[in-house]
Protein backbone atom coordinates (compact mmCIF):
# COMPACT_ATOMS: atom_id res chain seq x y z
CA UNK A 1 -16.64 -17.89 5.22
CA UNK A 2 -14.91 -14.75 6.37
CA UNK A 3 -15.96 -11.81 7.65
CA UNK A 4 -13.95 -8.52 7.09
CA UNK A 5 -14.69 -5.51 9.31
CA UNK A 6 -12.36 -2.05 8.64
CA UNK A 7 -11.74 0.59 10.98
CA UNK A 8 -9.48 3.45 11.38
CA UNK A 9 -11.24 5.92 8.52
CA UNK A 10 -11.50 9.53 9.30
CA UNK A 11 -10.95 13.07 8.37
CA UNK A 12 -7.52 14.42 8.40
CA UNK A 13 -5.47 17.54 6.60
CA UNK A 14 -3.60 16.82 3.80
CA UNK A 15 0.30 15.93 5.20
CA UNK A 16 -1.31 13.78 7.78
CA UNK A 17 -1.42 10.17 8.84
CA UNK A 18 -3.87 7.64 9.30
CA UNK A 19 -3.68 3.81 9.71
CA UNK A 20 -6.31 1.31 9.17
CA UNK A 21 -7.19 -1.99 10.18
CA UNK A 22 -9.22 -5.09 8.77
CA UNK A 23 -9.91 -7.23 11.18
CA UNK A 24 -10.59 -11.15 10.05
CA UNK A 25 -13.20 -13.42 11.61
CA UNK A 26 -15.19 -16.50 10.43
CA UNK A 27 -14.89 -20.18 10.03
CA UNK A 28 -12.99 -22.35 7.85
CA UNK A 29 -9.43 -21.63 6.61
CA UNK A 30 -7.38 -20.03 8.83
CA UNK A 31 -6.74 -15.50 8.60
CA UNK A 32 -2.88 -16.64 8.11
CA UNK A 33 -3.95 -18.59 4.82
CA UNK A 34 -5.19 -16.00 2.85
CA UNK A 35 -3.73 -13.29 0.72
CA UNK A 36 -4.95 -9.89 1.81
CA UNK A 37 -5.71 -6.61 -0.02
CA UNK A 38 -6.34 -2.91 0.49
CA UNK A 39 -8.88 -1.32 -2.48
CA UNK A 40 -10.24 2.09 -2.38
CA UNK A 41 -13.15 3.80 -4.32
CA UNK A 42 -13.32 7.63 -4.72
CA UNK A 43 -17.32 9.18 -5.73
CA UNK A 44 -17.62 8.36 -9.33
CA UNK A 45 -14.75 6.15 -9.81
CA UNK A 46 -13.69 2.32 -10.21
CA UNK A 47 -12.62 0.70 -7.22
CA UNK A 48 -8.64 0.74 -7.33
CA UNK A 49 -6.41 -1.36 -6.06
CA UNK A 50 -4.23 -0.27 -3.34
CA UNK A 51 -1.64 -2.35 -1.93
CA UNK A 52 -1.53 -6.90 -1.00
CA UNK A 53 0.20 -9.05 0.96
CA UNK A 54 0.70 -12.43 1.35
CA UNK A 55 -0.17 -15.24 3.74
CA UNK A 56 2.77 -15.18 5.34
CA UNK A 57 3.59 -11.25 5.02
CA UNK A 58 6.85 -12.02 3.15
CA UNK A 59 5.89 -10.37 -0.11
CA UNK A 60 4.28 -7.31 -0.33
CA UNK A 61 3.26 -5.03 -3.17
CA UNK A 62 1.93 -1.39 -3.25
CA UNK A 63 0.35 0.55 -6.39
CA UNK A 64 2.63 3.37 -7.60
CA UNK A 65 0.50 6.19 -6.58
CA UNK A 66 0.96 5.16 -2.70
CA UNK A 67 4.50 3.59 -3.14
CA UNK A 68 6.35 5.55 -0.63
CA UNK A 69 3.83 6.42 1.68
CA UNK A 70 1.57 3.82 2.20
CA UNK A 71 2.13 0.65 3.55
CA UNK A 72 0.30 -2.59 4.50
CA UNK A 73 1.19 -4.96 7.19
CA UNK A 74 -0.18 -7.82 9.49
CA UNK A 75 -0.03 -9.81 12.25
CA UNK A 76 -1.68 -13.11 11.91
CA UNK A 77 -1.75 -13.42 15.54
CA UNK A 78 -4.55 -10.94 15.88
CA UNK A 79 -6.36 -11.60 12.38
CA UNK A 80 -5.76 -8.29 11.52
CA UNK A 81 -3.98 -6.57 8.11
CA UNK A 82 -3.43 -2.84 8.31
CA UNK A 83 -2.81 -0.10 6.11
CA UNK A 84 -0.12 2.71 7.42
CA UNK A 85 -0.67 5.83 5.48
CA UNK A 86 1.50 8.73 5.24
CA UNK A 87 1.61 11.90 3.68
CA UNK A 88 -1.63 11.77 2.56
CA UNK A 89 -3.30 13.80 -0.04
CA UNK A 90 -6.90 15.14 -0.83
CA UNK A 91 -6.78 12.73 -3.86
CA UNK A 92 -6.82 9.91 -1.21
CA UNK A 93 -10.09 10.64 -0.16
CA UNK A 94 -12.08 7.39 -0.72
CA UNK A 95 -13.94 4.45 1.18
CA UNK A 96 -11.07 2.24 1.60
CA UNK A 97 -11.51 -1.86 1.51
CA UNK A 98 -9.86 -4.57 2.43
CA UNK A 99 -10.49 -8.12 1.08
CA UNK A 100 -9.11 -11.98 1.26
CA UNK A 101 -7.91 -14.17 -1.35
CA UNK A 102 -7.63 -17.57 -1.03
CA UNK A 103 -5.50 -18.06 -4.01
CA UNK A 104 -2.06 -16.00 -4.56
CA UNK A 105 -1.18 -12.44 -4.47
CA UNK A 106 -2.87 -10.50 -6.97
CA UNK A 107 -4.14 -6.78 -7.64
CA UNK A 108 -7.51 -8.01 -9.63
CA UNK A 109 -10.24 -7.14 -7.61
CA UNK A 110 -12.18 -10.05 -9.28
CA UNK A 111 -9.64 -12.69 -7.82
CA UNK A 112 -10.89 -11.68 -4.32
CA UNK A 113 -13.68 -13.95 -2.35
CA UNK A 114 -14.54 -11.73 0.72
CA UNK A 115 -14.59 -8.17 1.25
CA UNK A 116 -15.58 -5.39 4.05
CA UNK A 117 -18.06 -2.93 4.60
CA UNK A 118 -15.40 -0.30 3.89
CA UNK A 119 -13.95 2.48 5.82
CA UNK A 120 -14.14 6.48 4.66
CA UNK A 121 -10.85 8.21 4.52
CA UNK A 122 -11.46 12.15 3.85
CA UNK A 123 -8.07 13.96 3.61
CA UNK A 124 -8.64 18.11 3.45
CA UNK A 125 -6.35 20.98 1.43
């Protein structure tokens, strides 16, 4: 069992930054053993996929419409995956997520076992 808690969220003006963490706790397998994702779900929409990295951090991949300007890191030492984001846009605006998978990197949100309460990211024009 693992239990995901975001933080970081806020208002900002478009052009800004903003970095989130997910901070890991729980039983069982260790943070450093599972995959980790960022999703994010805008008011009427599907949650998206964002960016994932794996266990170790050595492979990383980012969805095309935040290639460039957002990017997710960790540090197993602290249980902790993060999401950098830069040069954000009002079309970020969304509750952002992160979640664990215990199996490889993927970007299906159905392939993920444990996810947070979710952060709120509001960039302004």
């Amino acid at each position: 069992q693992v239990q995901l808690v975001e933080s970081g969220g806020g208002l900002v003006q478009a052009g800004g930054s903003l970095r989130l963490s997910c901070a890991a706790s729980g039983r069982g397998r260790t943070f450093s053993s599972y995959a980790m994702g960022w999703f994010r779900q805008a008011p009427g929409k599907e949650r998206e996929f964002v960016a994932v990295i794996s266990w170790g951090g050595g492979r990383t991949y980012h969805a095309p419409f935040v290639k460039g300007r957002f990017t997710i890191s960790r540090d197993n030492a602290k249980n902790t995956v993060y999401l950098q984001m830069n040069s954000l846009k009002p079309e970020d605006t969304a509750v952002y997520y992160c979640a664990a998978n215990a199996g490889e990197v993927t970007t299906q949100r159905s392939e993920y076992d444990y996810w947070g309460q979710g952060t709120q990211v509001t960039v302004s024009s």
